[in-house]
C-alpha atoms as a PDB file:
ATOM      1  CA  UNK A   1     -42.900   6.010  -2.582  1.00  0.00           C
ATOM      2  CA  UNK A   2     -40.843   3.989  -4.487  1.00  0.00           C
ATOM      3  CA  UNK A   3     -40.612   6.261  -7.581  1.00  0.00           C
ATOM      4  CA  UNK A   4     -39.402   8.852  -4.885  1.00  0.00           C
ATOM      5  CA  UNK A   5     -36.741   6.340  -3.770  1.00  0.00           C
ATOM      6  CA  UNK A   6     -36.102   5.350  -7.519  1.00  0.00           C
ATOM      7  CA  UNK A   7     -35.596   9.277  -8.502  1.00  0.00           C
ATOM      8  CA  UNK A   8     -33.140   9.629  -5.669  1.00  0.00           C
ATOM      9  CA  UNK A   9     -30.963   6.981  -6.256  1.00  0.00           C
ATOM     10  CA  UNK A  10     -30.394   8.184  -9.861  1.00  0.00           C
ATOM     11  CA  UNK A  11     -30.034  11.690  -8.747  1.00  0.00           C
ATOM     12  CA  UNK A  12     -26.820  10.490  -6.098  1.00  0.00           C
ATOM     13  CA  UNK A  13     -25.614   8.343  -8.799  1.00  0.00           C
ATOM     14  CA  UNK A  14     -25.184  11.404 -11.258  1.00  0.00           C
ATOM     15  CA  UNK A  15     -23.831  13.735  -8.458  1.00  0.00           C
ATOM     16  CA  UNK A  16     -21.395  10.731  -7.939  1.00  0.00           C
ATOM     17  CA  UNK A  17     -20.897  10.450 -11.775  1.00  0.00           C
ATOM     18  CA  UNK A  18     -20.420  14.354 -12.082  1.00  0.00           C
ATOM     19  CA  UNK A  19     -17.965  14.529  -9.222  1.00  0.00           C
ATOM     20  CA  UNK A  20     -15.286  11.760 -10.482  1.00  0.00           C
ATOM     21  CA  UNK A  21     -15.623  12.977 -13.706  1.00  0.00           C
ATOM     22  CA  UNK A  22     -14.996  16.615 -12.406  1.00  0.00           C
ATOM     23  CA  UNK A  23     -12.082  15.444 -10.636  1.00  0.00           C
ATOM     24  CA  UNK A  24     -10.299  13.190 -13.158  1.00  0.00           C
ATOM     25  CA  UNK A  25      -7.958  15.024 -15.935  1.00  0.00           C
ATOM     26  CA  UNK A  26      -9.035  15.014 -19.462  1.00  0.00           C
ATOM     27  CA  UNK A  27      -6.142  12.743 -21.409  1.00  0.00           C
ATOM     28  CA  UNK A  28      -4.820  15.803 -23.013  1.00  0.00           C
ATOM     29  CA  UNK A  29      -4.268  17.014 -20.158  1.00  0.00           C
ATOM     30  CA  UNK A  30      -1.986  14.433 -18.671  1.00  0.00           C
ATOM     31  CA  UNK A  31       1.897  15.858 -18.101  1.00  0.00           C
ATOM     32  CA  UNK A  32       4.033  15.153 -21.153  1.00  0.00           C
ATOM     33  CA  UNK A  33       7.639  15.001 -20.454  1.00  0.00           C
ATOM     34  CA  UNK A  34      10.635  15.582 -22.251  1.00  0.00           C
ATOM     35  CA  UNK A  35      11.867  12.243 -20.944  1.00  0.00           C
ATOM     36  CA  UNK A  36      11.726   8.878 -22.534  1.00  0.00           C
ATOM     37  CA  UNK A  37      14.679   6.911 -20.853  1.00  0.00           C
ATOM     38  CA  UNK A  38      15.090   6.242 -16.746  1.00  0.00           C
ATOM     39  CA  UNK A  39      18.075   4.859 -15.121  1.00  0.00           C
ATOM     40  CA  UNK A  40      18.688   4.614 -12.096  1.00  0.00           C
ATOM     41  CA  UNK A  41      21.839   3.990 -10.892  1.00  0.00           C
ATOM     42  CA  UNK A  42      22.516   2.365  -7.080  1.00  0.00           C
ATOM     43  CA  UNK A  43      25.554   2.979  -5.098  1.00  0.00           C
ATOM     44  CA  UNK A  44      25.335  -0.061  -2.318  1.00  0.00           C
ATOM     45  CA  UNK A  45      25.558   1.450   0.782  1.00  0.00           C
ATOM     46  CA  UNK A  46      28.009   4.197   1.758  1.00  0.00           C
ATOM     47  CA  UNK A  47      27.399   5.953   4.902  1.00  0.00           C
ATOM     48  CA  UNK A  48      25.771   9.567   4.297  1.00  0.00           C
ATOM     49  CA  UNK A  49      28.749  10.909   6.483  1.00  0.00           C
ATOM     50  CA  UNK A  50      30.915   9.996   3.368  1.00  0.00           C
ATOM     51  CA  UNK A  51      28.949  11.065   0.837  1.00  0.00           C
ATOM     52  CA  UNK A  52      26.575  14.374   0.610  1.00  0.00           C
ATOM     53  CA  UNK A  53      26.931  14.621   4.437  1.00  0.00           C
ATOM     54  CA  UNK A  54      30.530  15.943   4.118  1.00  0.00           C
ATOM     55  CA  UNK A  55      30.248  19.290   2.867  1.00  0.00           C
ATOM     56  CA  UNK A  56      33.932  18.951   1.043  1.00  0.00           C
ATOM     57  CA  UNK A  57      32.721  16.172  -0.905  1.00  0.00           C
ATOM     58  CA  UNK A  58      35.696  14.829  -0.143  1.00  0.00           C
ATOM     59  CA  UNK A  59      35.360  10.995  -1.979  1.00  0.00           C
ATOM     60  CA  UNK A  60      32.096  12.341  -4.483  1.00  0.00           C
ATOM     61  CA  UNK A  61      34.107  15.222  -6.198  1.00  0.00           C
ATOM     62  CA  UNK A  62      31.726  14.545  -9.226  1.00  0.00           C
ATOM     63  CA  UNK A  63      28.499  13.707  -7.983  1.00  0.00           C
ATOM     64  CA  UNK A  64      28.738  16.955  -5.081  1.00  0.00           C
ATOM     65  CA  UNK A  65      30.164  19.080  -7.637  1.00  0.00           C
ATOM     66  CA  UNK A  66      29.530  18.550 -11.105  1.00  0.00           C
ATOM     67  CA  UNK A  67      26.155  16.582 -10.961  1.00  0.00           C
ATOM     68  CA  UNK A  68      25.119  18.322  -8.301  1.00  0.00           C
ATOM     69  CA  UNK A  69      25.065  21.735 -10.898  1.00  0.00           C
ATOM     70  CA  UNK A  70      23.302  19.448 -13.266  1.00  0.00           C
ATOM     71  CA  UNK A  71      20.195  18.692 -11.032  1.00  0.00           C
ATOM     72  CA  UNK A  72      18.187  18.597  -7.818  1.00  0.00           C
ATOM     73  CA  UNK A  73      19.899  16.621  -4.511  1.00  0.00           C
ATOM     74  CA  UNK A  74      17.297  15.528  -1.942  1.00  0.00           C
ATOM     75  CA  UNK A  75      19.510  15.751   1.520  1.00  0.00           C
ATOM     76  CA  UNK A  76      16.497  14.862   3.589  1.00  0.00           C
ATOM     77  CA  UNK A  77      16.210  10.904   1.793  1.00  0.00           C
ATOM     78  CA  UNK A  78      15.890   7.742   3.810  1.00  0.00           C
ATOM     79  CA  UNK A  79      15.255   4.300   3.733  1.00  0.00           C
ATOM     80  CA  UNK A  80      12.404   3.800   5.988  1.00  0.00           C
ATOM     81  CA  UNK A  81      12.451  -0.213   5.552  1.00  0.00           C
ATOM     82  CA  UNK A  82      15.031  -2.821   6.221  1.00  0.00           C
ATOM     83  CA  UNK A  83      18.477  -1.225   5.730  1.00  0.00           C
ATOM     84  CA  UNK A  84      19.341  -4.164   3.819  1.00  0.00           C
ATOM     85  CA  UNK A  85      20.505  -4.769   0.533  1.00  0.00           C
ATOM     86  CA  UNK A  86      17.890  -6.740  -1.208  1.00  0.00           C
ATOM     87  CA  UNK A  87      14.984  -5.337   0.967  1.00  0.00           C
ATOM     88  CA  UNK A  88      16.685  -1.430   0.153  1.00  0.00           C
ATOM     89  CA  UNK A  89      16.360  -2.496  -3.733  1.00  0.00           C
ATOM     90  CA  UNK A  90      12.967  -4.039  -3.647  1.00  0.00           C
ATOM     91  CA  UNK A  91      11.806  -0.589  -1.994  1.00  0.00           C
ATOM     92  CA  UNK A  92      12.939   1.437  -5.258  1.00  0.00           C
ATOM     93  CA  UNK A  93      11.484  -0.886  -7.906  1.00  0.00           C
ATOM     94  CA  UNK A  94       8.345  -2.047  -6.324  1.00  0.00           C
ATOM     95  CA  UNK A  95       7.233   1.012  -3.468  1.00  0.00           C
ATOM     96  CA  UNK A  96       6.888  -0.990  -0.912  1.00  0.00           C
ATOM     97  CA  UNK A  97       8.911  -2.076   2.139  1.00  0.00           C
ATOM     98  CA  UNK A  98       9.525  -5.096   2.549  1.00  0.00           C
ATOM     99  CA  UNK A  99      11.628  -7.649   4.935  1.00  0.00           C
ATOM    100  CA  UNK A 100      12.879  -9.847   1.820  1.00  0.00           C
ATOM    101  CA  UNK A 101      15.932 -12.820   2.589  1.00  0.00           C
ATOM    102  CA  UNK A 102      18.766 -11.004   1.851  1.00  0.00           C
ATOM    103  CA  UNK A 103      20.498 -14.014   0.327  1.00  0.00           C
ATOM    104  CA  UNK A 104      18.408 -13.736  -2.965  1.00  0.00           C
ATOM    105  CA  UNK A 105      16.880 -16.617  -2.379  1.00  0.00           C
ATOM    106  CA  UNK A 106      13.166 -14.571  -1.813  1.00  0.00           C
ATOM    107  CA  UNK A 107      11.380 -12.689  -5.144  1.00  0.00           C
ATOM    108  CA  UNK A 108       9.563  -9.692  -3.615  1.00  0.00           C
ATOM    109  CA  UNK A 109       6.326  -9.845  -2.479  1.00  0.00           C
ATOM    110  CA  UNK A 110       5.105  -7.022  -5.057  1.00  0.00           C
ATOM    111  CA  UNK A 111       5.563  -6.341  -8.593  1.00  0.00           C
ATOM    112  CA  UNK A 112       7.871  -4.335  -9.887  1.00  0.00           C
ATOM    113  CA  UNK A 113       8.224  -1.144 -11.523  1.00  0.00           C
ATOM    114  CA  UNK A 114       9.725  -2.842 -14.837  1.00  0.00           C
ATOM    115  CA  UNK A 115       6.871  -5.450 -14.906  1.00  0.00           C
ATOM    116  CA  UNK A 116       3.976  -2.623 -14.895  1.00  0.00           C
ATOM    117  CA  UNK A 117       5.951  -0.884 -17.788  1.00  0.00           C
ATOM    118  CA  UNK A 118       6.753  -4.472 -19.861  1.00  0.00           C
ATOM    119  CA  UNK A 119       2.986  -4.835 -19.492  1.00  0.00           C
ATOM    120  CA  UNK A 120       1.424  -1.263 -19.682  1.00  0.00           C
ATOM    121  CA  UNK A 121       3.687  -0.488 -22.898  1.00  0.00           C
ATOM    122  CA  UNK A 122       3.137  -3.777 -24.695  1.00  0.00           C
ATOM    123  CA  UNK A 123       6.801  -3.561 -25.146  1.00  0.00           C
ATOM    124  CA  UNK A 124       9.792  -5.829 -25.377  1.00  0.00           C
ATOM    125  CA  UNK A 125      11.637  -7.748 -22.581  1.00  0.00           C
ATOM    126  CA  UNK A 126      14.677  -5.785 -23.899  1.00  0.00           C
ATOM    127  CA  UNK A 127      13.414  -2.087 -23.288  1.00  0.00           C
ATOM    128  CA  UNK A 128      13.750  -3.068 -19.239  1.00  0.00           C
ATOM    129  CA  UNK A 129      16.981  -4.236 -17.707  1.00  0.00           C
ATOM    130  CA  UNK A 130      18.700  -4.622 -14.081  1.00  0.00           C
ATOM    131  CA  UNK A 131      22.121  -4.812 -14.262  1.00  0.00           C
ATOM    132  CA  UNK A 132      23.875  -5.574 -11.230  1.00  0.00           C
ATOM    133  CA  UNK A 133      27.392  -6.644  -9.659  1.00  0.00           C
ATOM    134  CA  UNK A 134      25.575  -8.284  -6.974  1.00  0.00           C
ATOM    135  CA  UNK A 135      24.319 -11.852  -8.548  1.00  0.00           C
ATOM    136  CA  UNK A 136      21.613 -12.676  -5.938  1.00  0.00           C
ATOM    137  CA  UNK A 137      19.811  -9.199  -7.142  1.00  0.00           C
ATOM    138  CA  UNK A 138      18.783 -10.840  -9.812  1.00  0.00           C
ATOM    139  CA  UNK A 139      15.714 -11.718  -7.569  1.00  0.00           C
ATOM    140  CA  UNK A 140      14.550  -8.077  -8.700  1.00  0.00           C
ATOM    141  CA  UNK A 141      13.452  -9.443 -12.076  1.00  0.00           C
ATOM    142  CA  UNK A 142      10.769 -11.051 -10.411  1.00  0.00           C
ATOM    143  CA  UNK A 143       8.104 -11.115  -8.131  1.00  0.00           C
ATOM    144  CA  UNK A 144       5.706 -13.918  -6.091  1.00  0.00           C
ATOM    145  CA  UNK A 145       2.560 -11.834  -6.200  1.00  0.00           C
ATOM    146  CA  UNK A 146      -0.406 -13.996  -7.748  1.00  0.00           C
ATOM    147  CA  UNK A 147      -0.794 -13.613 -11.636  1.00  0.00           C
ATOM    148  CA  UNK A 148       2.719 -11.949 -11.875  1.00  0.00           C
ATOM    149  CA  UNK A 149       5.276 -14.526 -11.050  1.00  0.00           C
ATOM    150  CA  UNK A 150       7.313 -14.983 -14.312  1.00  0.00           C
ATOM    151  CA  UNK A 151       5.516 -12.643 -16.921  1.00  0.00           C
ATOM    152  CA  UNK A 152       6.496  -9.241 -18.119  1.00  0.00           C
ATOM    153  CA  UNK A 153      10.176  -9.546 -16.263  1.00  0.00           C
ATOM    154  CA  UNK A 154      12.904  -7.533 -17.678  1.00  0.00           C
ATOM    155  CA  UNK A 155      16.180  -8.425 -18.680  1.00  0.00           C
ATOM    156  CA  UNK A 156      18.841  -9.198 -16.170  1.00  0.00           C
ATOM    157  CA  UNK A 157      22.433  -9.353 -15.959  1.00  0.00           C
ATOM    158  CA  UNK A 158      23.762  -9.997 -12.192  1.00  0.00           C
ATOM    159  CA  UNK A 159      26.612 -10.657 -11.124  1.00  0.00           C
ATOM    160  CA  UNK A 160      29.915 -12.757 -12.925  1.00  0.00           C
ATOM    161  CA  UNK A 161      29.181 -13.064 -16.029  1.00  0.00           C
ATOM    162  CA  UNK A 162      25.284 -12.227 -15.325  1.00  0.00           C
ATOM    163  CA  UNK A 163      25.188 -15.746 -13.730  1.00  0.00           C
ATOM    164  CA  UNK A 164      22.576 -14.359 -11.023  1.00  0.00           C
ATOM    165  CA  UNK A 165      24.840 -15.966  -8.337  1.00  0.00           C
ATOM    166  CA  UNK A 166      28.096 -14.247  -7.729  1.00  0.00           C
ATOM    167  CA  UNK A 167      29.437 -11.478  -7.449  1.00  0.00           C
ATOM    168  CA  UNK A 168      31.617  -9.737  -9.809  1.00  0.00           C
ATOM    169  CA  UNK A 169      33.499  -6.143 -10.084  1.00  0.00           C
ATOM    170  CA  UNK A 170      32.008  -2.809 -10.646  1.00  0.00           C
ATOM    171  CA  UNK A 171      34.408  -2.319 -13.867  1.00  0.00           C
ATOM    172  CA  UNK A 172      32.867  -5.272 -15.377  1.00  0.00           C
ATOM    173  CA  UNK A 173      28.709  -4.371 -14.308  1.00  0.00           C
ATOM    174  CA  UNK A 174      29.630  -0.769 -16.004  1.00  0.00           C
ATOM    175  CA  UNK A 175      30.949  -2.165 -19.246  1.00  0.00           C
ATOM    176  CA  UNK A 176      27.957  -4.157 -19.605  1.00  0.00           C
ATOM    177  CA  UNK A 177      25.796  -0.799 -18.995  1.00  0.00           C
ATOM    178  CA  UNK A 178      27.488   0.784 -21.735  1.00  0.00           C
ATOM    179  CA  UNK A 179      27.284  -1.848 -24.362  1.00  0.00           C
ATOM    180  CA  UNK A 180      23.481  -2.635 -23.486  1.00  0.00           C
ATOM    181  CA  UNK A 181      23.157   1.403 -23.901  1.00  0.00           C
ATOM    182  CA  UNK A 182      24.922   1.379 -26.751  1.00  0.00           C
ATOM    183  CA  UNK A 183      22.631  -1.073 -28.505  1.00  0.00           C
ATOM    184  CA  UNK A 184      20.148   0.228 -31.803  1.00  0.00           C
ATOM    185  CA  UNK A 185      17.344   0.468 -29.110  1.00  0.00           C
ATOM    186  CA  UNK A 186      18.590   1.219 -25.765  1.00  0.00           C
ATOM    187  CA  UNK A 187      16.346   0.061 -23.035  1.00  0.00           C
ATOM    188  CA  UNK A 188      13.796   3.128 -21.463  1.00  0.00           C
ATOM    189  CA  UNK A 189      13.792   1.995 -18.267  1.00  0.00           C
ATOM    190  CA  UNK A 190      17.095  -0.040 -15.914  1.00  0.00           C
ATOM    191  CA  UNK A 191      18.501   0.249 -12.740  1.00  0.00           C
ATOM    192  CA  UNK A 192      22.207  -0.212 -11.736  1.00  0.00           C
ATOM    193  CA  UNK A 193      23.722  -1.702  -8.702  1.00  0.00           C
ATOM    194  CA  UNK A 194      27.927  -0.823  -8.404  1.00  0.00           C
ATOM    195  CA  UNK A 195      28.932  -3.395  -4.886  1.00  0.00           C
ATOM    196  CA  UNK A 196      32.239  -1.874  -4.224  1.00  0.00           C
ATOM    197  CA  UNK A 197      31.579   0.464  -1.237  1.00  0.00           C
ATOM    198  CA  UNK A 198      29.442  -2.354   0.770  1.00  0.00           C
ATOM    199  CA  UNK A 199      31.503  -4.967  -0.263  1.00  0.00           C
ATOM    200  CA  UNK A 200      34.794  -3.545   1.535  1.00  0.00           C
ATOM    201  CA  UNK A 201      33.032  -1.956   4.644  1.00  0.00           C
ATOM    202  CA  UNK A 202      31.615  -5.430   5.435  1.00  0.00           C
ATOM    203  CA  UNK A 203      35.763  -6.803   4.735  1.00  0.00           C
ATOM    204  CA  UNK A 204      36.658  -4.186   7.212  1.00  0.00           C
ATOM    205  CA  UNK A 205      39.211  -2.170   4.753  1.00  0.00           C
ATOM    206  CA  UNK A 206      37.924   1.297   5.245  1.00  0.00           C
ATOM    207  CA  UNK A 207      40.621   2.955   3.095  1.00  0.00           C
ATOM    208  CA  UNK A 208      39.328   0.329   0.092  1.00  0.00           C
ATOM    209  CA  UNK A 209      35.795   1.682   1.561  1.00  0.00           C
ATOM    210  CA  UNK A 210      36.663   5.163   1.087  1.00  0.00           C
ATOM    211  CA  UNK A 211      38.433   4.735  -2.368  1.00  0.00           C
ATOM    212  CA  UNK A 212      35.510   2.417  -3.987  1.00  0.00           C
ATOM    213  CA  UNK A 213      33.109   5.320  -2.916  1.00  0.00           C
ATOM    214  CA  UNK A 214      35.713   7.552  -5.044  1.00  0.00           C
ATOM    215  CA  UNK A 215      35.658   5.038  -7.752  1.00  0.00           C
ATOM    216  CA  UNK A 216      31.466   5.027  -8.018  1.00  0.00           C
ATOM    217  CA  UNK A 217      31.712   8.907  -8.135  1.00  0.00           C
ATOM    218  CA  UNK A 218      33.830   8.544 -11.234  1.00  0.00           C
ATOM    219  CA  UNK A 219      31.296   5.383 -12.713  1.00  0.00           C
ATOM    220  CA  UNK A 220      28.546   7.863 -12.134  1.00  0.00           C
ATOM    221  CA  UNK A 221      29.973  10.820 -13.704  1.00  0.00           C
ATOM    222  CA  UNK A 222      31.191   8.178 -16.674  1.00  0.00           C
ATOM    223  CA  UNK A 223      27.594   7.091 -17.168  1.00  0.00           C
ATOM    224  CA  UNK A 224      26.248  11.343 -17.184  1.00  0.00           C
ATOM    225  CA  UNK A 225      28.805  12.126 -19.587  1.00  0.00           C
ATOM    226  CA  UNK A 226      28.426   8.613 -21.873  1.00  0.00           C
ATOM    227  CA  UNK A 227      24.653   9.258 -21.691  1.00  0.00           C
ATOM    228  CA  UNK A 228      24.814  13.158 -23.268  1.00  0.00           C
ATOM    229  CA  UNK A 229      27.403  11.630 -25.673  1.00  0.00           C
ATOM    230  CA  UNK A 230      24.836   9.411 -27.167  1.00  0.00           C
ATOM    231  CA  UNK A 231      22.743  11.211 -29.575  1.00  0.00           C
ATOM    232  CA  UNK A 232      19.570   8.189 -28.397  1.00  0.00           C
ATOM    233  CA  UNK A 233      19.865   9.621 -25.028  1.00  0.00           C
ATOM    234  CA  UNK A 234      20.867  12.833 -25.329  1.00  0.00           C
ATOM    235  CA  UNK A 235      18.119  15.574 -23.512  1.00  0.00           C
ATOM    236  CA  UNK A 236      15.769  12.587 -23.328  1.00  0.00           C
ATOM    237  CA  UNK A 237      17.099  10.528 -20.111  1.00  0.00           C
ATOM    238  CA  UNK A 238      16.828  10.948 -16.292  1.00  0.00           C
ATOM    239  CA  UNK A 239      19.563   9.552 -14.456  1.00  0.00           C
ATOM    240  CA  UNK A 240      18.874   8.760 -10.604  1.00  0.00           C
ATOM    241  CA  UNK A 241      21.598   7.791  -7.981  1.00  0.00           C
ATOM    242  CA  UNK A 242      20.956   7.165  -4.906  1.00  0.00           C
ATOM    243  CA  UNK A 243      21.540   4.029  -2.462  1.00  0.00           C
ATOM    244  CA  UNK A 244      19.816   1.177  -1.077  1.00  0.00           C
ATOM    245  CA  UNK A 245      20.535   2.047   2.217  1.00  0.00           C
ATOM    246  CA  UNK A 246      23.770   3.489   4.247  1.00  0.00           C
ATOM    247  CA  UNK A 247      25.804   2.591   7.547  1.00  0.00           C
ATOM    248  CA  UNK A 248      26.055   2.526  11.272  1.00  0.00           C
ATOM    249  CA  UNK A 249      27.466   5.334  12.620  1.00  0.00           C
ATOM    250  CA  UNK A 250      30.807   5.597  14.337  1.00  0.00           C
ATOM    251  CA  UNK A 251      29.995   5.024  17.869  1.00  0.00           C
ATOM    252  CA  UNK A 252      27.080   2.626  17.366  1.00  0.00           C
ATOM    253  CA  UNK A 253      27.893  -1.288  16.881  1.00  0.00           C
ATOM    254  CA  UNK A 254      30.994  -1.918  14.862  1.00  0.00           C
ATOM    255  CA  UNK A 255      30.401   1.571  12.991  1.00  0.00           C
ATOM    256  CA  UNK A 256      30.795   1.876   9.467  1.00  0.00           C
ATOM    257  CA  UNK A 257      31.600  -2.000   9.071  1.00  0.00           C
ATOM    258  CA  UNK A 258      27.635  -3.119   9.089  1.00  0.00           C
ATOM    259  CA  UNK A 259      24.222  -2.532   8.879  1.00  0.00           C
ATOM    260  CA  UNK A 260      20.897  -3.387   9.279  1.00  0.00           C
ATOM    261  CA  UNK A 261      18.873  -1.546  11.944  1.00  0.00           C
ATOM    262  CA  UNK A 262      16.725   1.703  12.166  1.00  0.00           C
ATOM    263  CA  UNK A 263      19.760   4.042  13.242  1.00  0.00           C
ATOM    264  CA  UNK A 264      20.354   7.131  11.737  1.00  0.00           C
ATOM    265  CA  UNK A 265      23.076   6.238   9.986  1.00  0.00           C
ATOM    266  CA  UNK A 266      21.456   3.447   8.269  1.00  0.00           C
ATOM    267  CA  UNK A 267      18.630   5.184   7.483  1.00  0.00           C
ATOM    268  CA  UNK A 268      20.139   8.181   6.016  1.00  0.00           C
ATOM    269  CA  UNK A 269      21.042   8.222   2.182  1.00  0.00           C
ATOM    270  CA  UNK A 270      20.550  10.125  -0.672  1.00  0.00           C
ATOM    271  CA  UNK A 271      19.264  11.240  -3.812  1.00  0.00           C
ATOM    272  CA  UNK A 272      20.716  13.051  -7.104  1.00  0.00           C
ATOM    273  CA  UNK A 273      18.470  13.752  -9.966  1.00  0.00           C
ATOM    274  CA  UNK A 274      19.148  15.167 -13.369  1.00  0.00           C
ATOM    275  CA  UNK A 275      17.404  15.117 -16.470  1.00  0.00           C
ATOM    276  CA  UNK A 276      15.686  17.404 -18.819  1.00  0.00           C
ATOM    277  CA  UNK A 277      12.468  17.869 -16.797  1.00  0.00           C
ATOM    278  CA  UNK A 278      14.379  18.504 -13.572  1.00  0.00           C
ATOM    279  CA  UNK A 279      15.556  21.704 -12.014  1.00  0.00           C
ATOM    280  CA  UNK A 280      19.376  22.114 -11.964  1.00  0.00           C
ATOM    281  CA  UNK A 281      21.454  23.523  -9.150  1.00  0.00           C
ATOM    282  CA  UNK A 282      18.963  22.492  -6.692  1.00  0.00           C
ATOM    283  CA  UNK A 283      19.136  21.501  -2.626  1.00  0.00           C
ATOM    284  CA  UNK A 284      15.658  20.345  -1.555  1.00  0.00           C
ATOM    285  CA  UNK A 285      15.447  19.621   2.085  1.00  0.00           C
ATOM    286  CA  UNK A 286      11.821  18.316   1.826  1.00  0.00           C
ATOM    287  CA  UNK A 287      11.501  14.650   3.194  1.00  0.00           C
ATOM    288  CA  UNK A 288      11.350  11.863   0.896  1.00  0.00           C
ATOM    289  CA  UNK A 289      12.290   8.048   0.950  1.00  0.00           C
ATOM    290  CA  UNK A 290      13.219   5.302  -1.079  1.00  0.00           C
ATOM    291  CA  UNK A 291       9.249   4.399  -2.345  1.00  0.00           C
ATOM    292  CA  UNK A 292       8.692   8.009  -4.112  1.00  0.00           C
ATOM    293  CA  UNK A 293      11.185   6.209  -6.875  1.00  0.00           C
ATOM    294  CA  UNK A 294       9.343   4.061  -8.742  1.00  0.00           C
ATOM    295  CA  UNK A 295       6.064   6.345  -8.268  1.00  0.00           C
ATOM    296  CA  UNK A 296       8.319   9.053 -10.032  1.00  0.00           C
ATOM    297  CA  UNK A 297       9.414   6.804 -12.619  1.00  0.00           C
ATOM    298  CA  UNK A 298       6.055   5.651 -13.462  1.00  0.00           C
ATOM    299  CA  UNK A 299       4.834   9.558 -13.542  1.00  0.00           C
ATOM    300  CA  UNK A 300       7.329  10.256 -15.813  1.00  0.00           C
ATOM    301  CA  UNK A 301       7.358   7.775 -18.197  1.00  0.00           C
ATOM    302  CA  UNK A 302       3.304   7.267 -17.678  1.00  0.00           C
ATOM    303  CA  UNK A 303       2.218   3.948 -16.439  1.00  0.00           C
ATOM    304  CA  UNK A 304       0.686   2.517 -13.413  1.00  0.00           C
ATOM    305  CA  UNK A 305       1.773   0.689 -10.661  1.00  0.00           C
ATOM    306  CA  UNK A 306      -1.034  -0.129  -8.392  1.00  0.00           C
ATOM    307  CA  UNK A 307       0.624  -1.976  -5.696  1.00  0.00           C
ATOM    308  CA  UNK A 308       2.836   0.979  -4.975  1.00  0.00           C
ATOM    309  CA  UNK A 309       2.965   3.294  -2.226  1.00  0.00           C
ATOM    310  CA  UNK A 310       4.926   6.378  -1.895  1.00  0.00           C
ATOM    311  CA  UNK A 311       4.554  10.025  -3.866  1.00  0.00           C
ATOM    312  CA  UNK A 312       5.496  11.897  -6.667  1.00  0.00           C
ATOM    313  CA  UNK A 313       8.801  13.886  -5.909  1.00  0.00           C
ATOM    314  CA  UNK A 314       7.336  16.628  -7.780  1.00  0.00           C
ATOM    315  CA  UNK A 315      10.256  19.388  -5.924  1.00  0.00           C
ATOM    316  CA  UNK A 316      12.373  17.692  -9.053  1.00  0.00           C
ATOM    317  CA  UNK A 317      10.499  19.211 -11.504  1.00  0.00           C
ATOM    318  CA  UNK A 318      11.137  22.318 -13.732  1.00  0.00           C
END
């Protein structure tokens, strides 16, 4: 009798055995990409209705006309978290929500995206960077999860002077994006934060509002055309833009001045893709959110990130 139970528990343990081993891809093959450099690239916080939800494209001449050509736009894209700044950035990098203090004085509770790669990669500190003109995102360099707090964190450079306080202006952020691209090995992986747009909806100056959303569709058409100007990056890098999370809605609250609840209007932001593994002239309707980011990043540039939720957004791909 116990033979017979012997026999069957080695006979479940192949079938077991077989069946993962049927189901997992042989290493060669795993997806290679064209791809070898991610940015990312945040506009903080215009409302939808001002952006991709105004079919004139109005204040994004650039982004709804020529990057649009040059890539897939996800209209359907949301923050599903807190619609706040800090909580809306440690959703991309780490792909999971999270109610964070959004005065930079709380590391996210997850790692992030740049510490998997740092690790998985056996790379640099260098070849990961957040560059921000919000100082207290500097927080995104880091996390508090056990066995992770201060190792593999990127490089940072938030706010004046990359002090990791202040703030500073958008003019000065993008300058240091082009000279830390412009470097003998520009970093594979970074994200971008450009404060204008927030900053002056929360002062109440909605013509200043309206004209630093203008401004951030020029920085991002800058940074598309710098990028296929640099024969590093040239056919090799993805550029994301997207937000970390949009505005009340005229009508609801103060409108357009805050945010920081589940409305619509808050919720509702988007996403531009281009690169050379992505479909070009593309609308995709389907419904994706804010942790499909760093899952996509770490498909693409092939490391793990455990922690993360969240899915591929395979409707980019070619």
């Amino acid at each position: 009798m116990a033979k017979l139970f012997l026999s069957l528990v080695i006979a479940v343990g192949v079938l077991i055995t077989s069946s993962f081993e049927f189901n997992r891809l042989p290493e060669n093959e795993v997806k290679k990409y064209k791809t070898e450099y991610v940015f990312v690239l945040v506009i903080d916080g215009p409302r939808f209705t001002e952006t991709f939800g105004d079919s004139t494209y109005k204040y994004i001449p650039h982004l709804g006309n020529d990057l649009k050509k040059e890539g897939v736009l996800l209209s359907d894209f949301r923050n599903n978290g807190p619609t706040l700044t800090i909580s809306g950035h440690s959703a991309i990098i780490t792909g999971r929500y999270q109610r964070l203090s959004n005065g930079g004085k709380q590391l996210p509770k997850y790692p992030t995206m740049f510490q998997y790669y740092l690790k998985e990669k056996a790379v640099p500190r260098s070849d990961a960077w957040v560059i921000s003109s919000k100082g207290k995102l500097e927080v995104l360099g880091n996390t508090r999860y056990k066995k992770w707090w201060n190792v593999y964190k990127p490089y940072t450079y938030c706010g004046l002077n990359g002090n990791g306080a202040d703030y500073t202006n958008d003019q000065e952020t993008f300058d240091k994006v082009k000279e830390v691209l412009s470097s003998e090995k520009p970093p594979h992986l970074m994200l971008i934060n450009l404060l204008a747009a927030d900053a002056y909806a929360h002062s109440k100056e909605w013509e200043m509002y309206l004209k630093s959303i203008q401004k951030c569709d020029d920085y991002a058409f800058q940074l598309w055309n710098f990028i296929q100007s640099n024969e590093k990056l040239k056919d090799k890098t993805a550029l994301i833009i997207t937000n970390d999370h949009g505005r009340h809605l005229d009508g609801h609250k103060d409108g357009y001045i805050s945010h920081g609840d589940g409305c619509e209007g808050c919720r509702h932001i988007s996403l531009l893709a281009m690169g050379p593994d992505f479909k070009k002239n593309v609308v995709s309707k389907n419904c994706s959110e804010q942790l499909d980011i760093s899952k996509t990043i770490s498909e693409i540039l092939h490391f793990q990130m455990p922690t993360g939720k969240g899915r591929v957004l395979t409707e980019l791909f070619d």
